[in-house]
Protein backbone atom coordinates (compact mmCIF):
# COMPACT_ATOMS: atom_id res chain seq x y z
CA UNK A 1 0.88 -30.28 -5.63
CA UNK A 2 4.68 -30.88 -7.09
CA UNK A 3 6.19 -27.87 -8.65
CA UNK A 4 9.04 -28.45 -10.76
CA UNK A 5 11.46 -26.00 -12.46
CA UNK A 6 13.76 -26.65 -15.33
CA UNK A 7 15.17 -23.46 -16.75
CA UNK A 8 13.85 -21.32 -18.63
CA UNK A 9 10.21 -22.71 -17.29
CA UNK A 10 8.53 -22.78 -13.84
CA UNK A 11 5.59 -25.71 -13.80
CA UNK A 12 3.00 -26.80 -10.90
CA UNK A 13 1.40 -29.90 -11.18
CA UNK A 14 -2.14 -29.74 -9.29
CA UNK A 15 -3.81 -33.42 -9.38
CA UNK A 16 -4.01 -34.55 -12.76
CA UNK A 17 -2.92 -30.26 -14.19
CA UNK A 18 -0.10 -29.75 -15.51
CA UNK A 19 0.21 -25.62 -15.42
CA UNK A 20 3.34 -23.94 -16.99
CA UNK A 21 3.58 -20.62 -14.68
CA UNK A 22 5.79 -19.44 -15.39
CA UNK A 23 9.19 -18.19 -17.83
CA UNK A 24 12.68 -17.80 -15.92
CA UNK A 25 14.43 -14.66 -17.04
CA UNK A 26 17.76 -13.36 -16.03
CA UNK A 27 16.22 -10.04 -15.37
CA UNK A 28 14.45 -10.16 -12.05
CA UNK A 29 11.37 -9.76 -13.94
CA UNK A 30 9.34 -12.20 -15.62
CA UNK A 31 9.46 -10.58 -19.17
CA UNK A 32 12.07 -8.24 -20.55
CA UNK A 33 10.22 -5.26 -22.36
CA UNK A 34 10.91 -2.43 -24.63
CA UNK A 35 9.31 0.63 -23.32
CA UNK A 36 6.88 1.72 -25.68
CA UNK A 37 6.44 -1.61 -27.34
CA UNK A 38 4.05 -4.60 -26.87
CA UNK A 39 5.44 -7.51 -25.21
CA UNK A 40 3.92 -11.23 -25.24
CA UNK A 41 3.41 -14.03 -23.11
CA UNK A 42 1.54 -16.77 -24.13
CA UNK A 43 0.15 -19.41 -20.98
CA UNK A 44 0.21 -22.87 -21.59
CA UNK A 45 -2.42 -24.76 -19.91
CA UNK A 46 -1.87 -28.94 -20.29
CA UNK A 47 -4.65 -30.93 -19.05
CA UNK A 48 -3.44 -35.26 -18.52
CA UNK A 49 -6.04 -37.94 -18.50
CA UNK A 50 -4.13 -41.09 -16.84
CA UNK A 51 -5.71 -44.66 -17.34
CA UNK A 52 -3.49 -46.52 -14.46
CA UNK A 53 -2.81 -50.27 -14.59
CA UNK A 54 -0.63 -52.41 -12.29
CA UNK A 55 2.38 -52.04 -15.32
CA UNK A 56 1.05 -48.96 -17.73
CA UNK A 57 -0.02 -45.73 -17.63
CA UNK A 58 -1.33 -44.18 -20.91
CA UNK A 59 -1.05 -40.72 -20.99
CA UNK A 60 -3.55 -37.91 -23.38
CA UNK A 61 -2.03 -33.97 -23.84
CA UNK A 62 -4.28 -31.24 -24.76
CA UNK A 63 -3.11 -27.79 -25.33
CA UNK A 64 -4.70 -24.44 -24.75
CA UNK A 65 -3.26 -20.77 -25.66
CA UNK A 66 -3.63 -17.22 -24.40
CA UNK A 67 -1.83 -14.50 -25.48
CA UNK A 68 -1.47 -11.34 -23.40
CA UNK A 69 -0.72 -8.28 -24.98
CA UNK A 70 1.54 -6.38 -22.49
CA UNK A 71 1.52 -2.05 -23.10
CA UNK A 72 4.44 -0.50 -21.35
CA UNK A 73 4.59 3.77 -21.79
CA UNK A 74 7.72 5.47 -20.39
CA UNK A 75 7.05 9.10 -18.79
CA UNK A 76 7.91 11.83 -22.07
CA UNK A 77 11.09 13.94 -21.40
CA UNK A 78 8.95 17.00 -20.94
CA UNK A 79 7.34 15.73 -17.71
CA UNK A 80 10.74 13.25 -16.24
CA UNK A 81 12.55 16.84 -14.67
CA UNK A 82 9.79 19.09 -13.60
CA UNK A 83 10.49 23.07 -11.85
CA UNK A 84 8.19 25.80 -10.86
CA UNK A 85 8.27 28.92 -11.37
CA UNK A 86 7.79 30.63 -8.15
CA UNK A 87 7.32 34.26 -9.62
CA UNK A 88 4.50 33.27 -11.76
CA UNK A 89 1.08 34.12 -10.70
CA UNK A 90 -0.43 30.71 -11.66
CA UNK A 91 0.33 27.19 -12.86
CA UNK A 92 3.12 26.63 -10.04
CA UNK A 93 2.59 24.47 -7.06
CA UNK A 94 5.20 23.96 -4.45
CA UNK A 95 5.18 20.07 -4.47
CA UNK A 96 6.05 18.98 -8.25
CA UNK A 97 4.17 15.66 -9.34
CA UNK A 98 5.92 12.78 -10.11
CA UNK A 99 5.43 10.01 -13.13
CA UNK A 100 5.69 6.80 -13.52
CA UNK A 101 6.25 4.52 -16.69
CA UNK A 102 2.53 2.86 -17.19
CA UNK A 103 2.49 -1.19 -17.52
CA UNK A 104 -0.74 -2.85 -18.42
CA UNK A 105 -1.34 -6.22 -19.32
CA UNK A 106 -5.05 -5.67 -19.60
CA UNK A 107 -8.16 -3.22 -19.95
CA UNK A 108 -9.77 -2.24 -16.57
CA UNK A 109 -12.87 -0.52 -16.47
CA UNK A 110 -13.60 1.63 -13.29
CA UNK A 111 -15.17 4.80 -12.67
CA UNK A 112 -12.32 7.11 -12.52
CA UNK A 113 -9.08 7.89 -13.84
CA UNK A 114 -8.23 4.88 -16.09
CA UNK A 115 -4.56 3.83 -15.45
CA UNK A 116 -4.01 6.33 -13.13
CA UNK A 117 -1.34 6.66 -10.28
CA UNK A 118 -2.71 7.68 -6.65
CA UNK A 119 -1.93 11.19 -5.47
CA UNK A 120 -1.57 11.73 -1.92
CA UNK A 121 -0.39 15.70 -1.42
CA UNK A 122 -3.00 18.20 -1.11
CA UNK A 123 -0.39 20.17 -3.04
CA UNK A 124 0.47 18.50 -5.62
CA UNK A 125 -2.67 19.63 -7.75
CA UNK A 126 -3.65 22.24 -5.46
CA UNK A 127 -6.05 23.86 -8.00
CA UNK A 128 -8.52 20.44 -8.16
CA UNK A 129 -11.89 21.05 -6.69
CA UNK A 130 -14.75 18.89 -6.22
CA UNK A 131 -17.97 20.29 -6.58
CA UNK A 132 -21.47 19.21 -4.78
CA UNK A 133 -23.78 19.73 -2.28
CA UNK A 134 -23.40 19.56 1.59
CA UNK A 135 -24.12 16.15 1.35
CA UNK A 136 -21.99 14.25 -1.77
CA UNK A 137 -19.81 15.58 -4.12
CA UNK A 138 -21.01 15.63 -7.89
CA UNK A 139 -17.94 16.39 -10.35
CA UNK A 140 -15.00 18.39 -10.75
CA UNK A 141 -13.87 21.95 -11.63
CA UNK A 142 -10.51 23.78 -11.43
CA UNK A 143 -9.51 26.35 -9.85
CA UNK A 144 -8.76 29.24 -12.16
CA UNK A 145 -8.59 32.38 -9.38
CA UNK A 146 -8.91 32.15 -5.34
CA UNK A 147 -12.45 32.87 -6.13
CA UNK A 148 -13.36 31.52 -9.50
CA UNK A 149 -13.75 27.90 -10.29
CA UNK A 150 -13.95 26.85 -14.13
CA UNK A 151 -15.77 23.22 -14.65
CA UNK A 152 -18.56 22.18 -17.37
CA UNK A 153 -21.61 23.11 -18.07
CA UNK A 154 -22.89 19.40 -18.22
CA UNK A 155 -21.10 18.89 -15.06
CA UNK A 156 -23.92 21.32 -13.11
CA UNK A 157 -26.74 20.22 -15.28
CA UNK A 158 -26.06 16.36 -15.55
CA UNK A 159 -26.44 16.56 -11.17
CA UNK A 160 -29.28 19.10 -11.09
CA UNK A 161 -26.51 21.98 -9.76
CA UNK A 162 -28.19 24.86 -11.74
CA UNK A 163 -28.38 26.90 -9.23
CA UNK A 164 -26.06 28.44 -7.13
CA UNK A 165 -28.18 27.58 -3.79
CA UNK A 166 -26.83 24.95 -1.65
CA UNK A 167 -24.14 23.85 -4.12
CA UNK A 168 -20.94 23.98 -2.45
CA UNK A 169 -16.73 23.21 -3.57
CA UNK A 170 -14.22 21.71 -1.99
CA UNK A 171 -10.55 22.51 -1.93
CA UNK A 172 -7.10 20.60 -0.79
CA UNK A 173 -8.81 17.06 -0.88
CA UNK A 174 -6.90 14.21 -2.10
CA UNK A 175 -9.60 11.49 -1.56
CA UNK A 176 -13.23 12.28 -2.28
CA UNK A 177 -14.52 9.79 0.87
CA UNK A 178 -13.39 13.05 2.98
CA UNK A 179 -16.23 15.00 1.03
CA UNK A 180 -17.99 17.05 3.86
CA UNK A 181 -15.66 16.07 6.47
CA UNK A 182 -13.44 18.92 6.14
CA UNK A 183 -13.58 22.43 6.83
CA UNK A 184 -12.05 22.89 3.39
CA UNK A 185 -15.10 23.86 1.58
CA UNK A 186 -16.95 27.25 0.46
CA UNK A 187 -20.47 27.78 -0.81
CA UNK A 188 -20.90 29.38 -4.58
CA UNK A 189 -22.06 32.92 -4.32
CA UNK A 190 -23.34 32.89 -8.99
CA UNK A 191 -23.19 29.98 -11.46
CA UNK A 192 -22.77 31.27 -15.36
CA UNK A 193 -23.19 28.95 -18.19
CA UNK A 194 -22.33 29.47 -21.56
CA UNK A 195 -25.23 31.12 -23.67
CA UNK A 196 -24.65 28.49 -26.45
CA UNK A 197 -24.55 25.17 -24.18
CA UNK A 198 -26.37 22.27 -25.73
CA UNK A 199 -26.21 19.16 -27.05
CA UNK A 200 -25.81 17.67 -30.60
CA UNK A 201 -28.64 16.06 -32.04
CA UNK A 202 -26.27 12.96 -33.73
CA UNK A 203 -23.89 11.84 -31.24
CA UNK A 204 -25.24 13.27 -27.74
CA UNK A 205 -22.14 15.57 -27.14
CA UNK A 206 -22.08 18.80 -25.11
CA UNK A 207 -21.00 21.90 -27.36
CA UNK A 208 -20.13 25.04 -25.83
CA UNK A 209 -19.63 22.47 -22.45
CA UNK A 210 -18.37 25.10 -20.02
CA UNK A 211 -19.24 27.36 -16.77
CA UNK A 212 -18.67 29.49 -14.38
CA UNK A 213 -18.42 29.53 -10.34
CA UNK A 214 -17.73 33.01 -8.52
CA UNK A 215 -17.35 31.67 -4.77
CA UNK A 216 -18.25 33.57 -1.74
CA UNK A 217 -15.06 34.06 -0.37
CA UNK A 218 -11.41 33.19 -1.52
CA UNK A 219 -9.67 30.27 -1.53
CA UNK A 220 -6.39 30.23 0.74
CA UNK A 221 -3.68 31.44 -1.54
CA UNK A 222 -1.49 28.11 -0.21
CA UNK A 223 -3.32 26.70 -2.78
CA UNK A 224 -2.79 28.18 -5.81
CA UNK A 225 -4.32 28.35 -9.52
CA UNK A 226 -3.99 27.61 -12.88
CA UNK A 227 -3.48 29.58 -15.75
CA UNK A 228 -5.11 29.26 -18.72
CA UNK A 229 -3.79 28.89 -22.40
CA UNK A 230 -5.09 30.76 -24.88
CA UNK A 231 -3.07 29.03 -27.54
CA UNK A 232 -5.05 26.35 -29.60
CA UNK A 233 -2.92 23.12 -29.49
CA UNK A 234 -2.06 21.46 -33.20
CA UNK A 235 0.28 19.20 -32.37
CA UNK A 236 0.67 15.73 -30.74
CA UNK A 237 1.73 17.01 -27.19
CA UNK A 238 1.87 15.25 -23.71
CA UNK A 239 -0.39 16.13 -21.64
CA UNK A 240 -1.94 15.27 -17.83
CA UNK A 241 -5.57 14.38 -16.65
CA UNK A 242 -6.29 14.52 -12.84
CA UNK A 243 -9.61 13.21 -11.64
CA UNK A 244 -11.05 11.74 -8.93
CA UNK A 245 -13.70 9.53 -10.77
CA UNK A 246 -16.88 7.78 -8.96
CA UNK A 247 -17.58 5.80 -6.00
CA UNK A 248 -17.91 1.78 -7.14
CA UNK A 249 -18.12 -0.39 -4.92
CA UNK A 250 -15.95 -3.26 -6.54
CA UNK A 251 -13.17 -0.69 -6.42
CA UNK A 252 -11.46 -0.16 -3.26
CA UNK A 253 -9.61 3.11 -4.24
CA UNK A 254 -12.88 4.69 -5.03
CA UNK A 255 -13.08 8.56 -5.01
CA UNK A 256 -8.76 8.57 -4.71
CA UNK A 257 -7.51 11.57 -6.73
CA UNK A 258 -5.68 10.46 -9.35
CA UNK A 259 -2.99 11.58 -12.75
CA UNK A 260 -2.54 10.06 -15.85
CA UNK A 261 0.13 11.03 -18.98
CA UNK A 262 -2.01 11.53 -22.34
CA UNK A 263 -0.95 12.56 -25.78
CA UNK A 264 -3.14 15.19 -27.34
CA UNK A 265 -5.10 14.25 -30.98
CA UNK A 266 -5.42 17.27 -32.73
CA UNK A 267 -7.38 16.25 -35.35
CA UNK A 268 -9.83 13.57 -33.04
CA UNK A 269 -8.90 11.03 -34.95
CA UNK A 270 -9.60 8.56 -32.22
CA UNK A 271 -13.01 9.91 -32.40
CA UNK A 272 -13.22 9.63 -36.60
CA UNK A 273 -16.62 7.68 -35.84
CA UNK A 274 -18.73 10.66 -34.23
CA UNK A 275 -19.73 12.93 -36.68
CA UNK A 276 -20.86 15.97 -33.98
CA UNK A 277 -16.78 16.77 -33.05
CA UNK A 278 -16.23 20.56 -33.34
CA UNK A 279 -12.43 20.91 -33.88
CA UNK A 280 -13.03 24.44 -32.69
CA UNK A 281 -14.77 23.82 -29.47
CA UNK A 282 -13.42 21.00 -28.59
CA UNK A 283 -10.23 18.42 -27.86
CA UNK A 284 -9.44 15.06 -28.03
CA UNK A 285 -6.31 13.33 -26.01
CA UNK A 286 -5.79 9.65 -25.58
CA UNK A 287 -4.60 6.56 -26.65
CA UNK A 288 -5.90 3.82 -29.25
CA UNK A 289 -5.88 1.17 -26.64
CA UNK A 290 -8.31 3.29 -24.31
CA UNK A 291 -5.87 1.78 -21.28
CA UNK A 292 -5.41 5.94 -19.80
CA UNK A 293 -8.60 7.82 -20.15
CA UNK A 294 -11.49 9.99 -18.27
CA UNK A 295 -14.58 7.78 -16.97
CA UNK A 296 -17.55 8.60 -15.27
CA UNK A 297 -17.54 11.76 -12.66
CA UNK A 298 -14.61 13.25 -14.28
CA UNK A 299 -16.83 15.72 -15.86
CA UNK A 300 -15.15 18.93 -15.77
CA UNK A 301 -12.09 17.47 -15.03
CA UNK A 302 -8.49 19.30 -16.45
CA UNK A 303 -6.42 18.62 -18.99
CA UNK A 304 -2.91 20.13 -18.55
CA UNK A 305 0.11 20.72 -20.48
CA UNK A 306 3.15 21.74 -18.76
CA UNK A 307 5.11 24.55 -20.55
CA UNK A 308 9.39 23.62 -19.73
CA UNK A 309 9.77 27.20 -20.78
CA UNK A 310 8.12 28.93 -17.97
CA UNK A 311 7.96 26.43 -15.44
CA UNK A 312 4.23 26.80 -15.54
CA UNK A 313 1.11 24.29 -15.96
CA UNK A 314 -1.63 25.35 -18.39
CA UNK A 315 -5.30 24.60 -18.23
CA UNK A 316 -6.19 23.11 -22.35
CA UNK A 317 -9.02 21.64 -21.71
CA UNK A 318 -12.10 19.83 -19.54
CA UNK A 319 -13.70 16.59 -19.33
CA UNK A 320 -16.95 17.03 -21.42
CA UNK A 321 -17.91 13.41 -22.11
CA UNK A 322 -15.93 10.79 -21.07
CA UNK A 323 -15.46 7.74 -22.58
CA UNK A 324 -14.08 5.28 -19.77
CA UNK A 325 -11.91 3.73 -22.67
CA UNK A 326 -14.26 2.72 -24.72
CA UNK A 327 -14.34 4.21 -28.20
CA UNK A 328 -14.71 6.84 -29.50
CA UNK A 329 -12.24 8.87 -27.03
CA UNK A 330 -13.24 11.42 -24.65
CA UNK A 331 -14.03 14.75 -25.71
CA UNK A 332 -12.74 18.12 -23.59
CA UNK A 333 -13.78 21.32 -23.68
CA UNK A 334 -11.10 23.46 -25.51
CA UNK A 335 -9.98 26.50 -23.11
CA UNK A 336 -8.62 28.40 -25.92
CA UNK A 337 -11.46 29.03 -27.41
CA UNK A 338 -13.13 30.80 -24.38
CA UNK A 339 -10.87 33.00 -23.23
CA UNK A 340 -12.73 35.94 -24.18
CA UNK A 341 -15.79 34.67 -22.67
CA UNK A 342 -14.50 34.04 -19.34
CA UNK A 343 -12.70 37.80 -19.98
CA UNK A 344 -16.81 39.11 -20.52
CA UNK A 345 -18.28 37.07 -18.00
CA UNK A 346 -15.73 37.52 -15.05
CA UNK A 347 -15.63 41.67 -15.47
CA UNK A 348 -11.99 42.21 -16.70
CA UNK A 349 -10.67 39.94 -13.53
CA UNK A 350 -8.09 38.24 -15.73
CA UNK A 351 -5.72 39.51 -17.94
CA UNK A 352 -3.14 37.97 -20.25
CA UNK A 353 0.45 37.14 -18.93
CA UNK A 354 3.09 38.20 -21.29
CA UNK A 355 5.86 36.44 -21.64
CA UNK A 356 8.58 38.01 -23.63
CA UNK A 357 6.59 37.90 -27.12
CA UNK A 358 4.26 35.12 -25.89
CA UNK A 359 0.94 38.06 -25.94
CA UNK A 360 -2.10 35.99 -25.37
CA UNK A 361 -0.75 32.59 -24.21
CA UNK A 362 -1.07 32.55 -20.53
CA UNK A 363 -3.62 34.41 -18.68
CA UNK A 364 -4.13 35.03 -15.08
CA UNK A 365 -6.55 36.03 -12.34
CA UNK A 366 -6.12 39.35 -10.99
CA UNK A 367 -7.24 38.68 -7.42
């Protein structure tokens, strides 16, 4: 093997291979990029068939070309410089998460977070629960009061969880492999679904995708909860998806909580194709490319949107069905449209949190 390099180009030859590998930048990178915009490097791969005499060598090129597309996202202004709100009942946790501009050169399928960053605080998210039995965890809920964990309805039904016997959740867990290791978990004391959950007839989606868990005792208040917004989001907005997706066993960081930046779609435009989306009920968030998305066991998952205002993080929406980034995008259940079930169903153990003239957009447990 002889590698050679003449500026601006790095090449190995391999035997009879002549590889170009690579492009020499003064950058300290390989490729200078515009955040936000595609780059492109294209790989030349030369191939040389040699006839050798005692005085002549006759040389054949053939030429191959790839081109990479190269997606580079810088972290939105509203989550670079991020505070809490210490006087707030919900929505502040006492270590702030912290972003990182997303790269991606290519789609990778796995069953979790796609293109998300590890998180290894307990406290970062402290309001993620997994939900199972003694045995394995299933999905994921959030916790909404030190007793009351929101998740979907599909999550419970989809993993035969109907019932509140043996189905347990887990708190403060950062990886899921430490699932029933812990002493962090707490048995569910009444499961309530929504009256009107079920699935459309066309395109298999879960309407009215949303439950209940009342837990038999409290969660330690050193992990606190979320609060949820009652205001219906109409904008493009960037938002945050936690999950800690499914075991697979070509993936190393398997079960690995993890957070990814999104951009809501208010009109699900990325899911124009399915003809069962109910703009009322539910919320799309994602990109075109499908490289940051939900994927399997994220079910019940949270979408967030952090408010700058009040220092506080706001529960928008759940995981309902996933799309792994594949299209159509993945569909959440929108919070603000069940507000005043979860009011009915939990006895009055809510109320709203006024700020200033804000009546009705953050709400609270009363614990």
């Amino acid at each position: 093997m002889k590698t050679i390099i003449s500026s601006p180009t790095i090449v190995v030859i391999i035997g009879t291979t002549l590889l170009l590998v690579g492009l020499a930048l003064a950058l300290g990178l390989s490729i200078a990029l515009t955040p936000g915009v595609n780059g492109n490097l294209t790989l030349y791969t030369t191939t040389l068939s040699t006839t050798t005499t005692s005085t002549t060598v006759k040389t054949t090129l053939s030429t191959t070309t790839t081109t990479i597309s190269i997606v580079v996202r810088t972290v939105p202004s509203e989550l670079s410089d991020l505070s809490c709100n210490s006087s707030s009942s919900c929505g502040c946790q006492t270590q702030q998460p912290v972003f990182q501009n997303f790269t991606s050169a290519a789609r990778r399928r796995r069953k979790r977070v796609v293109g998300g960053t590890s998180i290894l605080s307990r406290f970062t998210w402290p309001w993620m629960i997994l939900i199972g039995t003694s045995a394995t965890w299933k999905c994921t809920g959030v916790l909404i009061g030190s007793s009351t964990v929101l998740t979907t309805a599909s999550c419970l039904y989809q993993n035969i969880l109907v019932s509140s016997t043996n189905t347990i959740v887990a708190y403060g867990i950062t990886n899921a492999t430490t699932y029933g290791t812990t002493t962090t978990s707490i048995a569910v004391q009444d499961i309530v679904f929504h009256p009107n959950f079920t699935t459309t007839t066309t395109d298999d989606l879960e309407l009215n995708d949303i439950a209940i868990l009342t837990l038999e005792s409290a969660v330690p208040s050193t992990y606190p909860y979320i609060c949820l917004s009652g205001t219906t989001i109409t904008t493009i907005e960037p938002v945050v998806l936690t999950g800690y997706g499914s075991s697979d066993i070509s993936d190393t960081d398997s079960g690995q909580l993890r957070q990814t930046i999104l951009q809501t779609d208010p009109t699900c435009s990325l899911a124009s194709t399915l003809d069962d989306v109910d703009l009322d009920a539910m919320l799309c968030a994602g990109y075109s490319d499908g490289l940051q998305d939900a994927c399997t066991s994220d079910n019940g998952a949270p979408l967030m949107m952090y408010d700058s205002t009040f220092e506080i993080w706001n529960l928008i929406g759940l995981v309902s069905t996933p799309a792994c980034g594949d299209s159509p995008s993945t569909i959440y259940t929108r919070i603000s449209s069940y507000t005043d079930w979860i009011d009915d169903e939990t006895a009055g153990k809510y109320d709203y949190h006024t700020h200033l003239t804000h009546i009705k957009k953050y709400i609270y447990f009363i614990t």
